[in-house]
N, C-alpha and C. Protein backbone atom coordinates (compact mmCIF):
# COMPACT_ATOMS: atom_id res chain seq x y z
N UNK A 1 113.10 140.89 120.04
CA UNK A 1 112.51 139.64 120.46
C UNK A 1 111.77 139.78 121.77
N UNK A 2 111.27 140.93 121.95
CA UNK A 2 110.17 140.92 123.23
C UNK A 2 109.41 139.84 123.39
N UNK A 3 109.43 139.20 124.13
CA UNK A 3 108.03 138.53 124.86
C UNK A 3 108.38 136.72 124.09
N UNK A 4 109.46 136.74 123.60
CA UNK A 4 109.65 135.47 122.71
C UNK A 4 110.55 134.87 124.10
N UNK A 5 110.26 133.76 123.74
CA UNK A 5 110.91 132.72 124.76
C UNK A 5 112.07 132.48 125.15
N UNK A 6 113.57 132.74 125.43
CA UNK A 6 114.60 132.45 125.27
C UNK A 6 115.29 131.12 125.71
N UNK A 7 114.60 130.25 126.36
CA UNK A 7 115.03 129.22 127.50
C UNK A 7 113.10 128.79 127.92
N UNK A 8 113.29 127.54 127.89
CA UNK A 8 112.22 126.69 127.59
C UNK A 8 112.57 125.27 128.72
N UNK A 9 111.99 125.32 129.82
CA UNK A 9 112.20 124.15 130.46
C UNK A 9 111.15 123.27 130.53
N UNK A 10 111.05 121.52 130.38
CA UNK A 10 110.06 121.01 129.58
C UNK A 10 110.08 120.14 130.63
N UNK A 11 109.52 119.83 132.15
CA UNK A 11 109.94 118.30 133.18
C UNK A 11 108.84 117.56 132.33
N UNK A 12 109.03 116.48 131.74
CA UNK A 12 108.20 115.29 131.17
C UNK A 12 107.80 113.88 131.61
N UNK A 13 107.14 113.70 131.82
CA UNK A 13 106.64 112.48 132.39
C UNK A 13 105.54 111.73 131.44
N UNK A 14 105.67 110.67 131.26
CA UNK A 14 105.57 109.63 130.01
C UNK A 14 104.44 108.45 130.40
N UNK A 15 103.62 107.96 129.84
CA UNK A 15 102.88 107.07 130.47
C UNK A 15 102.88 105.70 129.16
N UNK A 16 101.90 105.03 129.01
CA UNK A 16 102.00 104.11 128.38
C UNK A 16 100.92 104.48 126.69
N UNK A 17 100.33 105.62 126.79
CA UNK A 17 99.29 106.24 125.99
C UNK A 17 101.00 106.83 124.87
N UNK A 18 101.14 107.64 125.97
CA UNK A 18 102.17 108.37 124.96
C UNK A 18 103.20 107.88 124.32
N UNK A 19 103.82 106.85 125.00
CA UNK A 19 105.18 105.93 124.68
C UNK A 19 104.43 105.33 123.08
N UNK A 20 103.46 105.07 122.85
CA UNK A 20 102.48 103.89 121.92
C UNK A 20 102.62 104.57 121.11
N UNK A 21 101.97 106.27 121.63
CA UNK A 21 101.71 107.29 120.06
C UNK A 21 103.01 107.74 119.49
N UNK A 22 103.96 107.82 120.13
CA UNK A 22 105.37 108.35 119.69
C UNK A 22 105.89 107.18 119.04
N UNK A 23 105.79 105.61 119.38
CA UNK A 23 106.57 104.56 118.67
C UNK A 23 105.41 104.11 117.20
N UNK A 24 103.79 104.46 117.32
CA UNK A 24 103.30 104.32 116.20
C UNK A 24 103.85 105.96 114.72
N UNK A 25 104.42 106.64 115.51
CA UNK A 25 104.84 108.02 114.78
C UNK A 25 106.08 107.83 113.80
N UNK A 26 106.89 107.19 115.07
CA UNK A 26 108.04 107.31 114.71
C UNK A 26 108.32 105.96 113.39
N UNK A 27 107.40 104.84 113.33
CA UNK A 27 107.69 104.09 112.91
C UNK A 27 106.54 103.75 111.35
N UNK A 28 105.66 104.16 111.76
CA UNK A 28 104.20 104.38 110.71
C UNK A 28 104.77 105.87 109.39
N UNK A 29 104.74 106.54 110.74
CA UNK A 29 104.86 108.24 109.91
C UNK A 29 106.27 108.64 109.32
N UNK A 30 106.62 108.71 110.60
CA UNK A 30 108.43 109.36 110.06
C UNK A 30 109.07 108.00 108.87
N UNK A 31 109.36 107.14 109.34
CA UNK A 31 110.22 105.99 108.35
C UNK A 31 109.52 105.30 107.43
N UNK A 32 107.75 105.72 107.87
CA UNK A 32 107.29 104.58 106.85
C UNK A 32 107.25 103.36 106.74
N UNK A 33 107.51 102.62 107.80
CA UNK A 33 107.58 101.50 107.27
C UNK A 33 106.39 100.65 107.39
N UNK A 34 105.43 101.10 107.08
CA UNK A 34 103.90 100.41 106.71
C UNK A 34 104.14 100.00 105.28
N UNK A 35 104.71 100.72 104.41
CA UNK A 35 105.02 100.46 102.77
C UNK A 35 105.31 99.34 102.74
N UNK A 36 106.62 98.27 103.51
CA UNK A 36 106.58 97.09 102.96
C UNK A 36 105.26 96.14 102.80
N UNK A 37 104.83 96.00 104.33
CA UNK A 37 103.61 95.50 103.92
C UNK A 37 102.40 95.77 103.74
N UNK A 38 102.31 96.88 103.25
CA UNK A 38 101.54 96.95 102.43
C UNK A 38 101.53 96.44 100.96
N UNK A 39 102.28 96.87 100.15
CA UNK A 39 103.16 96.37 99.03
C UNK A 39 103.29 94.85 98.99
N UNK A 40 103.88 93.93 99.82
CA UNK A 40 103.80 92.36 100.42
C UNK A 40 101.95 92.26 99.63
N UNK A 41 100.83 92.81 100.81
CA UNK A 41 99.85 92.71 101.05
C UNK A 41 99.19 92.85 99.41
N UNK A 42 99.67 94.11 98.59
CA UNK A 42 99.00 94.27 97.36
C UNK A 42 98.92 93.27 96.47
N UNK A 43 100.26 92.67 96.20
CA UNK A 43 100.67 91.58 95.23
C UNK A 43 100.38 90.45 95.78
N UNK A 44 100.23 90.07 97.16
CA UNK A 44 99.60 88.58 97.38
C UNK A 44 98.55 88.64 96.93
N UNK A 45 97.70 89.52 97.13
CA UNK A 45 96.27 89.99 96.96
C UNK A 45 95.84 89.57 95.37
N UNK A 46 96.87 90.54 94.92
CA UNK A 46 96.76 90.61 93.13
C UNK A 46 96.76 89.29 92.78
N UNK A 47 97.91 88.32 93.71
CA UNK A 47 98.28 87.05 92.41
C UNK A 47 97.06 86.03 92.67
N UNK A 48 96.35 85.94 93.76
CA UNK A 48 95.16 85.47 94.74
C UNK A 48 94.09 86.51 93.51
N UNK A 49 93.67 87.18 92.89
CA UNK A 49 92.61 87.36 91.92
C UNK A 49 93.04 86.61 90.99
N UNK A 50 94.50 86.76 90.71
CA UNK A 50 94.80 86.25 89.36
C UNK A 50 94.43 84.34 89.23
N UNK A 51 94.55 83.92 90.17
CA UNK A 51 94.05 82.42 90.74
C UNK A 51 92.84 82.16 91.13
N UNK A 52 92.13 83.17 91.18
CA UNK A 52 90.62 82.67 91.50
C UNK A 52 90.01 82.95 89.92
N UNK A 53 90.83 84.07 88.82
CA UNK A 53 90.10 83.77 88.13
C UNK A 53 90.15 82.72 87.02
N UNK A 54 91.28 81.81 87.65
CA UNK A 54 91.64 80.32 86.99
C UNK A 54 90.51 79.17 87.56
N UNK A 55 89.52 79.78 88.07
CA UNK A 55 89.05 78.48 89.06
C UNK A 55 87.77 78.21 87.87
N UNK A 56 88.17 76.61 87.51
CA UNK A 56 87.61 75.97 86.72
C UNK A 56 88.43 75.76 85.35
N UNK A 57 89.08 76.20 85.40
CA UNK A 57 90.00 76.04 84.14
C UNK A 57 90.97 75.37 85.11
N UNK A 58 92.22 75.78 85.80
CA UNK A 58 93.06 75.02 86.25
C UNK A 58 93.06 74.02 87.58
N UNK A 59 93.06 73.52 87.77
CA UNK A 59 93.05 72.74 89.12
C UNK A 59 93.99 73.40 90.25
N UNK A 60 93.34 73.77 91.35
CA UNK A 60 94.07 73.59 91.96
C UNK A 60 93.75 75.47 92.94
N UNK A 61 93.43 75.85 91.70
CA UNK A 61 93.29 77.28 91.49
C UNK A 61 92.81 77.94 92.57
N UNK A 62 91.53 77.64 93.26
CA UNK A 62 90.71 77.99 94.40
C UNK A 62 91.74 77.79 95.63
N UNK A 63 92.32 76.61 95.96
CA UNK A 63 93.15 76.58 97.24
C UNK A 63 94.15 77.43 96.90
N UNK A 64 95.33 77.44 96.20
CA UNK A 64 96.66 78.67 95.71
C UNK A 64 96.02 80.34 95.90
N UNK A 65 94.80 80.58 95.52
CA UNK A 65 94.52 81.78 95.30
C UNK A 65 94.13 82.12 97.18
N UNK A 66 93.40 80.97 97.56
CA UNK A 66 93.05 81.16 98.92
C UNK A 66 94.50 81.51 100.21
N UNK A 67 95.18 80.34 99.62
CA UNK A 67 96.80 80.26 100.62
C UNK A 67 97.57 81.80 100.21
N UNK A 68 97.25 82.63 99.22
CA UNK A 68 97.69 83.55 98.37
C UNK A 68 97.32 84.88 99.27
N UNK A 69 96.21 84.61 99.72
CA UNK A 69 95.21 85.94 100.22
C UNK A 69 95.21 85.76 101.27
N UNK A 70 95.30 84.44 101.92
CA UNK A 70 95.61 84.57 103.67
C UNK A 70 96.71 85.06 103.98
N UNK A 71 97.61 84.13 103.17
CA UNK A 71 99.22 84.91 103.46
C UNK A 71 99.21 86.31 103.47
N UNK A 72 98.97 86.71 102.25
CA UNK A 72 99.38 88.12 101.86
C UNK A 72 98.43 89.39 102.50
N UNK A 73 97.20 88.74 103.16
CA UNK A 73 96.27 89.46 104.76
C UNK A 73 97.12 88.95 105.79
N UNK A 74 97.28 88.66 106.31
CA UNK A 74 97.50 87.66 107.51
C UNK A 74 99.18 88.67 107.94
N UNK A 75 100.09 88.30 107.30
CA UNK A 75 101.49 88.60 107.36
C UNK A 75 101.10 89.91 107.76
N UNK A 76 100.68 90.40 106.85
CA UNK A 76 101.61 92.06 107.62
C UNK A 76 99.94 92.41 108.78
N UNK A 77 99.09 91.81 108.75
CA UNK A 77 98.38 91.87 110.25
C UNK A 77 98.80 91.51 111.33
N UNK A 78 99.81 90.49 111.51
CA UNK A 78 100.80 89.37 112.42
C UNK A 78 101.93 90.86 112.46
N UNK A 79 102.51 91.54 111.62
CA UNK A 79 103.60 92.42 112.01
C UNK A 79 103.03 93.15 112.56
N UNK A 80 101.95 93.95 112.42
CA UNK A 80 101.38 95.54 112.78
C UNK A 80 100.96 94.56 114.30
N UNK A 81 100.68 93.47 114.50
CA UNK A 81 100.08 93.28 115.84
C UNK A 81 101.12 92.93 116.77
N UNK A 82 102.29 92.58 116.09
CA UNK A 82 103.50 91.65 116.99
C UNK A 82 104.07 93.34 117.23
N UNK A 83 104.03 94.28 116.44
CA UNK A 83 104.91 95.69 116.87
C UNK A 83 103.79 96.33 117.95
N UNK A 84 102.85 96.41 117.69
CA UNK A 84 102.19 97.21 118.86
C UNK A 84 102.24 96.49 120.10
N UNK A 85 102.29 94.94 120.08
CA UNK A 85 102.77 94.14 121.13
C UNK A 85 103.83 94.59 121.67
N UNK A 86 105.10 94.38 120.87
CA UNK A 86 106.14 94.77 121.31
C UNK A 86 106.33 96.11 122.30
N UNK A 87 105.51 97.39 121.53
CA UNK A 87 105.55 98.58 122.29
C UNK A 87 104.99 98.66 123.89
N UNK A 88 104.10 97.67 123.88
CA UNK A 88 102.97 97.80 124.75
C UNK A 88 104.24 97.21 126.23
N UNK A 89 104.85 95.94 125.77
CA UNK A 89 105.88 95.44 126.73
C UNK A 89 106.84 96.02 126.93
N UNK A 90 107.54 97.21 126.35
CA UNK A 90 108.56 97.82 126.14
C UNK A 90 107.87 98.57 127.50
N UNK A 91 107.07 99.29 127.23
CA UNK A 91 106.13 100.00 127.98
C UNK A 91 106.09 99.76 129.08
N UNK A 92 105.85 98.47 129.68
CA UNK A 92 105.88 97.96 130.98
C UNK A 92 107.00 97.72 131.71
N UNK A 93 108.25 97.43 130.79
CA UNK A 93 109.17 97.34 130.94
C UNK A 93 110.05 98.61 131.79
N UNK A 94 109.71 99.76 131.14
CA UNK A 94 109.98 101.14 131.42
C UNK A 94 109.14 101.72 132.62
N UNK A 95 108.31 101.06 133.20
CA UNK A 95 107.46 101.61 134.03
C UNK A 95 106.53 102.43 133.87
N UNK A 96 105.89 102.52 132.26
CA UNK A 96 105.31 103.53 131.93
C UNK A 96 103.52 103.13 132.16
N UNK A 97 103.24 102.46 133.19
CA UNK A 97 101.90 101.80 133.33
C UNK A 97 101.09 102.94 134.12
N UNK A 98 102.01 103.47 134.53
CA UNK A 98 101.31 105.01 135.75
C UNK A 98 102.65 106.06 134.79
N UNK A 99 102.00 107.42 135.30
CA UNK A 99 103.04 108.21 134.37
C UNK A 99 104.16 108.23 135.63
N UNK A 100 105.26 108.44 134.83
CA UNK A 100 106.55 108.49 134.90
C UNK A 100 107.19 109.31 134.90
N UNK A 101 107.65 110.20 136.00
CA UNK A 101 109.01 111.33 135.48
C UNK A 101 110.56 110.43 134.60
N UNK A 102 110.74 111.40 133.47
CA UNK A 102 111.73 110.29 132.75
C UNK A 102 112.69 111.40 132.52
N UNK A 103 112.64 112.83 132.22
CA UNK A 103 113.37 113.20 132.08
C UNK A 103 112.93 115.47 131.91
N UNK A 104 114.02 115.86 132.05
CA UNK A 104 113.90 117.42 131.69
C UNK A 104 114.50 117.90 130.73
N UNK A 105 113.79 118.43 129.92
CA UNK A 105 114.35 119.10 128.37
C UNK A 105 114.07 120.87 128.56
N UNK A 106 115.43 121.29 128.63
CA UNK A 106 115.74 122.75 128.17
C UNK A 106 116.14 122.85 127.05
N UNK A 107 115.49 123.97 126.29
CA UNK A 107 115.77 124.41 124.90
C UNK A 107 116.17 126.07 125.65
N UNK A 108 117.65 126.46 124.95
CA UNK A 108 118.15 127.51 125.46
C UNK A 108 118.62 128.16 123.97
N UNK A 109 119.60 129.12 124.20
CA UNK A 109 120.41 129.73 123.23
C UNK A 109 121.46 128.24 122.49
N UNK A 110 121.90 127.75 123.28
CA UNK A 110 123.33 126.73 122.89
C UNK A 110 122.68 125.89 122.41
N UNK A 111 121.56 124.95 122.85
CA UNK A 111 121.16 124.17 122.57
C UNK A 111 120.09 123.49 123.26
N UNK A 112 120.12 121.80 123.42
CA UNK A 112 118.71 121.13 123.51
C UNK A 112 119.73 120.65 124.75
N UNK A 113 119.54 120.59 125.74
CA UNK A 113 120.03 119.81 127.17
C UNK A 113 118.72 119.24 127.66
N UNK A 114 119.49 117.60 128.48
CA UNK A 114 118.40 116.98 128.90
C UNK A 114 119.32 116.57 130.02
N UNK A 115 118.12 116.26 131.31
CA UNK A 115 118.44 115.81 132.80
C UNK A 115 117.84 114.65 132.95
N UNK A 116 118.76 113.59 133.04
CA UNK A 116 117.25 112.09 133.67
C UNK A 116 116.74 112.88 134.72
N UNK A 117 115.60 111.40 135.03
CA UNK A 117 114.54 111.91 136.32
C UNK A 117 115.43 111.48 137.45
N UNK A 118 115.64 112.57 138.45
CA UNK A 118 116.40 112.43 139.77
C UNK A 118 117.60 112.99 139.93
N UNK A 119 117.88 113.71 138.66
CA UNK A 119 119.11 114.30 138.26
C UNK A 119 119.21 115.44 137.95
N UNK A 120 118.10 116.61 137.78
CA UNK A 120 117.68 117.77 137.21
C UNK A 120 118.66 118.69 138.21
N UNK A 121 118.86 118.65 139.28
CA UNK A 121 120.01 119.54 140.41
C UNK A 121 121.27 119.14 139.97
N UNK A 122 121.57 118.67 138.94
CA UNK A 122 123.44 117.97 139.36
C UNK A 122 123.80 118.23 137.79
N UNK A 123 124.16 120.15 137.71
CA UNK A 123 124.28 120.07 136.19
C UNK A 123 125.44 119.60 135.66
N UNK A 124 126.57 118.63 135.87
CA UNK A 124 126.80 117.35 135.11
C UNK A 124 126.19 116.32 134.89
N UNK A 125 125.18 116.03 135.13
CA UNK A 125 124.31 115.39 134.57
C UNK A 125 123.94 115.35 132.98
N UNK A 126 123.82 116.71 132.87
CA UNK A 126 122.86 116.99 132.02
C UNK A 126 123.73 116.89 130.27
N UNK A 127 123.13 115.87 129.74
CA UNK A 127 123.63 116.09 128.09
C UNK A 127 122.87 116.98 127.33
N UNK A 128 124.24 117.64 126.43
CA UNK A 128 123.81 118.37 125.47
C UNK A 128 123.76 118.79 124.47
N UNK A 129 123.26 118.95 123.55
CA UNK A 129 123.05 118.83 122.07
C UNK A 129 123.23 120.14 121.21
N UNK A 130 124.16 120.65 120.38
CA UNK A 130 123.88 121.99 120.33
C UNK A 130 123.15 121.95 118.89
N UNK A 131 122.72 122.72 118.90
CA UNK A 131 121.58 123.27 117.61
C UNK A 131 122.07 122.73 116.41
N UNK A 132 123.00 122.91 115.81
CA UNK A 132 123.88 122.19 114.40
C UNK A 132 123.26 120.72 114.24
N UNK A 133 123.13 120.32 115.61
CA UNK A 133 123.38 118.86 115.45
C UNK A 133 122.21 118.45 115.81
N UNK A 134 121.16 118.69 116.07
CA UNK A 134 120.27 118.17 116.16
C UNK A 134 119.63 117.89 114.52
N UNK A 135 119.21 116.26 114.75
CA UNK A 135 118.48 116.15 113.37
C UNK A 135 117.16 116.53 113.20
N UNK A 136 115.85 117.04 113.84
CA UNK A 136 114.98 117.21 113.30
C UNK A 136 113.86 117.35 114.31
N UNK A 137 112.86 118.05 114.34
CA UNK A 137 111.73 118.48 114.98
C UNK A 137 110.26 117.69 114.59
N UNK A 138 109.94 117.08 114.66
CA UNK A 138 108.28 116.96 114.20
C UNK A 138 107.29 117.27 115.09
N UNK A 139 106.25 117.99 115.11
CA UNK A 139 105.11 118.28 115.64
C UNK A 139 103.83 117.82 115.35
N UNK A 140 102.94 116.54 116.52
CA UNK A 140 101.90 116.43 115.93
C UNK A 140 100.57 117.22 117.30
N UNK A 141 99.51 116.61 116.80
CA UNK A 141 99.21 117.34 118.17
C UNK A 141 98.85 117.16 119.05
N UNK A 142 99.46 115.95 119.63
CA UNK A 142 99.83 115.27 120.96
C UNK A 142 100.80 116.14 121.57
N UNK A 143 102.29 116.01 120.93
CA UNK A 143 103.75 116.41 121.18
C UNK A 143 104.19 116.96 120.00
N UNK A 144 105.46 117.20 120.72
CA UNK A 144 106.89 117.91 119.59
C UNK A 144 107.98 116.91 119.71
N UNK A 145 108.08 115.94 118.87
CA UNK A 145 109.60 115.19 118.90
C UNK A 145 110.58 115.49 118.71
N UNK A 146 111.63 115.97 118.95
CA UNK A 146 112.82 116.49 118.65
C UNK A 146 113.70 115.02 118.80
N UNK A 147 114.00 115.12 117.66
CA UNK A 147 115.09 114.02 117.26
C UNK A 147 116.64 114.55 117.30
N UNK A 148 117.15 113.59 118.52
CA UNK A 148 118.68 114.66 118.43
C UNK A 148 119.95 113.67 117.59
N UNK A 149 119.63 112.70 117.05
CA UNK A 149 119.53 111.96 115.81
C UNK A 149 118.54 111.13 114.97
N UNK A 150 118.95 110.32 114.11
CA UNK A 150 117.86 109.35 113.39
C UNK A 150 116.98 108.68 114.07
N UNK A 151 118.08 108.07 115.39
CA UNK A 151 117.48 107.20 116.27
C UNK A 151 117.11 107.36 117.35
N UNK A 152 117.36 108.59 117.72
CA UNK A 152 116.79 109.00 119.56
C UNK A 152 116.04 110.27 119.23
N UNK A 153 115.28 110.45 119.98
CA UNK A 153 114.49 111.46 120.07
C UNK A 153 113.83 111.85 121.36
N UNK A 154 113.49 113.05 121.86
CA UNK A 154 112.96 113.16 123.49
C UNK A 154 111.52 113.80 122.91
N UNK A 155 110.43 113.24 123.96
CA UNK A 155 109.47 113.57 123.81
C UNK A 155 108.65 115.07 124.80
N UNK A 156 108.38 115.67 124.09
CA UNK A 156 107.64 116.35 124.79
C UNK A 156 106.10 116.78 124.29
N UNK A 157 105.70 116.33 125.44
CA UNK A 157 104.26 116.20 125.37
C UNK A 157 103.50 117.34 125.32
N UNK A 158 102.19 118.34 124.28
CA UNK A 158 101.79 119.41 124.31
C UNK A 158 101.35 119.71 125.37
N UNK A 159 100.37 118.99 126.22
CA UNK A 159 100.08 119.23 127.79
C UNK A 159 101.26 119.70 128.68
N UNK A 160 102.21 119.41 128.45
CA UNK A 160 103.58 119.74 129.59
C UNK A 160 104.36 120.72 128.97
N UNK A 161 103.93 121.30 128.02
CA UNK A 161 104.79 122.20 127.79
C UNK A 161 104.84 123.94 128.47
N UNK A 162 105.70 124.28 128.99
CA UNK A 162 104.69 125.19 129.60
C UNK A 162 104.45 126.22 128.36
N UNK A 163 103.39 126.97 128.17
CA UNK A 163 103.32 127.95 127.26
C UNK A 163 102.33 127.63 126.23
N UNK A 164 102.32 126.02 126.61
CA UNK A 164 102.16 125.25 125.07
C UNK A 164 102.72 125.01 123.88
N UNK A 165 102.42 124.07 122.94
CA UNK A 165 103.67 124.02 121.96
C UNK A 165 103.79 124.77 121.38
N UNK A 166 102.98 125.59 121.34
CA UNK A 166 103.59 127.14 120.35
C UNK A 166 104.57 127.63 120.72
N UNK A 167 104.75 127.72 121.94
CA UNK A 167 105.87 128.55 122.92
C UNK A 167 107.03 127.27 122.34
N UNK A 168 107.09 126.38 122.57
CA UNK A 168 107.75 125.43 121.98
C UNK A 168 108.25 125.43 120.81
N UNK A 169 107.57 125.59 119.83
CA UNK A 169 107.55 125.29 118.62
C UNK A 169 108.04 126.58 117.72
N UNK A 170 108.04 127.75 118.43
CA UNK A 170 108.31 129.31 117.91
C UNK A 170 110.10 129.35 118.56
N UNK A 171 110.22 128.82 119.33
CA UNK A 171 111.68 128.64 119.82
C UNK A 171 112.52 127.41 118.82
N UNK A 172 112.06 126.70 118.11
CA UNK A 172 112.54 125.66 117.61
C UNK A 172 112.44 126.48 115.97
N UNK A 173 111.87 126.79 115.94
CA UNK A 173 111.64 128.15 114.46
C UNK A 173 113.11 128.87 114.38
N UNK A 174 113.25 129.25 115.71
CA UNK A 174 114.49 130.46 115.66
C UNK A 174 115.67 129.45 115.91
N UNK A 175 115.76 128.46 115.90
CA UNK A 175 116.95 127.92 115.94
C UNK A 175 117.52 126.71 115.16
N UNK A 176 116.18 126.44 114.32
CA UNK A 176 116.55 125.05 113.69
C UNK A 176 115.82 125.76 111.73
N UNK A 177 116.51 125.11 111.33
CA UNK A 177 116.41 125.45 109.78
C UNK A 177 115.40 125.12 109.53
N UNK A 178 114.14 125.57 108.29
CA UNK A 178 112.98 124.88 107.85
C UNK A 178 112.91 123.58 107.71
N UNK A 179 114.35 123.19 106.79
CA UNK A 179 114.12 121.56 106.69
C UNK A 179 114.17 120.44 107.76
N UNK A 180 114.60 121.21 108.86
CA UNK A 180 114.51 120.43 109.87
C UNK A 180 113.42 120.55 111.01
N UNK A 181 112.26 121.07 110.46
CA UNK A 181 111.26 120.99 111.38
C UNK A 181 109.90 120.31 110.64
N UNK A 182 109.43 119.73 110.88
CA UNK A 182 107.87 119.03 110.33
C UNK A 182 106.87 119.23 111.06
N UNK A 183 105.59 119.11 110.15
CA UNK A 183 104.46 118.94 111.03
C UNK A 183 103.90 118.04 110.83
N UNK A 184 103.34 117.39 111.16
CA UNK A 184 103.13 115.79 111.08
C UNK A 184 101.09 115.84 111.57
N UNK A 185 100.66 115.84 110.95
CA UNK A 185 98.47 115.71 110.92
C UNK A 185 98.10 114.17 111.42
C-alpha cells in the first residue's frame, strides 16, 4: 500500500450553498421522495384530461378538470417550495450564512471519528464510528457523504478534502464494502 492514504483528516466548514445541496441529495436522490408527488401530480393531471374531455357533454366538466390540474400542479409545487424553504431557514438557523467551521472528520484504520468545531484538541471529544457500522458512502461532485446511519451523515466537501476526493474516496474503497458506497451524477 505505498503512497495510499492511511488516515485522512477532513476540517469542514459548511456554508448555506452546501447545507441546500446535501439536503436537496439526501432527500430528492438518496430516499426519493420526489415519487410521491410526482405520482399525486400524474393522476390529478390524468383525471383533469379525463374531464376536459367531458366538456360539453357533462356539466360541470371544465371547472372539475380545472380544480383537478391546479391541485394536482400546485400541491407538490407548494411541497418542493415549502422544503427548500425549510432548508434555507434551517440554514440560518445553523449559522451557515458565512461559512462555518462545524466539524473534523478523520477516516483512519478503526474507523470514521468526528470533532465538533472548538473541540478538535480534546480527544474525548471526539465520536466514533467503526467501519462495520457505518451505513453508506455517496459521492457526488460537490462532496462525499458518509452516512454513519440512515439519518445522519457528515459532509465533506470535494474542495476541503485534502488530496481531493479521490484520496477520499480510495480510502473509503479499502474499508467499506461495494454495496455500501455510491456514486451519485
Amino acid at each position: 500500500m505505498a503512497g495510499k492514504h492511511t488516515v485522512l483528516s477532513v476540517p469542514v466548514q459548511l456554508d448555506t450553498a452546501m447545507f441546500r445541496d446535501f439536503a436537496a441529495f439526501d432527500v430528492l436522490k438518496r430516499q426519493k421522495r420526489w415519487r410521491r408527488p410526482l405520482v399525486f401530480a400524474v393522476l390529478m393531471v390524468a383525471f383533469a384530461v379525463v374531464c376536459f374531455t367531458q366538456v360539453g357533454v357533462r356539466e360541470g366538466a371544465a371547472l372539475v378538470g380545472t380544480v383537478l390540474a391546479v391541485v394536482g400542479l400546485g400541491l407538490p409545487l407548494v411541497y418542493f417550495l415549502m422544503f427548500f424553504r425549510s432548508v434555507s431557514q434551517q440554514a440560518k438557523k445553523m449559522g451557515l450564512t458565512t461559512p462555518k467551521d462545524v466539524y473534523r472528520v478523520v477516516l483512519d484504520e478503526e474507523g470514521v471519528r468526528m470533532w465538533p468545531a472548538g473541540q478538535q484538541d480534546k480527544e474525548e471529544a471526539a465520536v466514533t464510528h467503526p467501519w462495520d457500522r457505518i451505513y453508506g458512502a455517496w459521492r457526488t461532485p460537490q462532496a462525499i457523504y458518509l452516512y454513519i446511519n440512515a439519518a445522519q451523515a457528515y459532509l465533506l466537501p470535494a474542495e476541503q478534502i485534502p488530496g481531493g476526493p479521490e484520496a477520499a474516496w480510495s480510502l473509503l474503497e479499502d474499508h467499506l464494502p461495494a454495496e455500501k458506497r455510491h456514486t451519485a451524477r
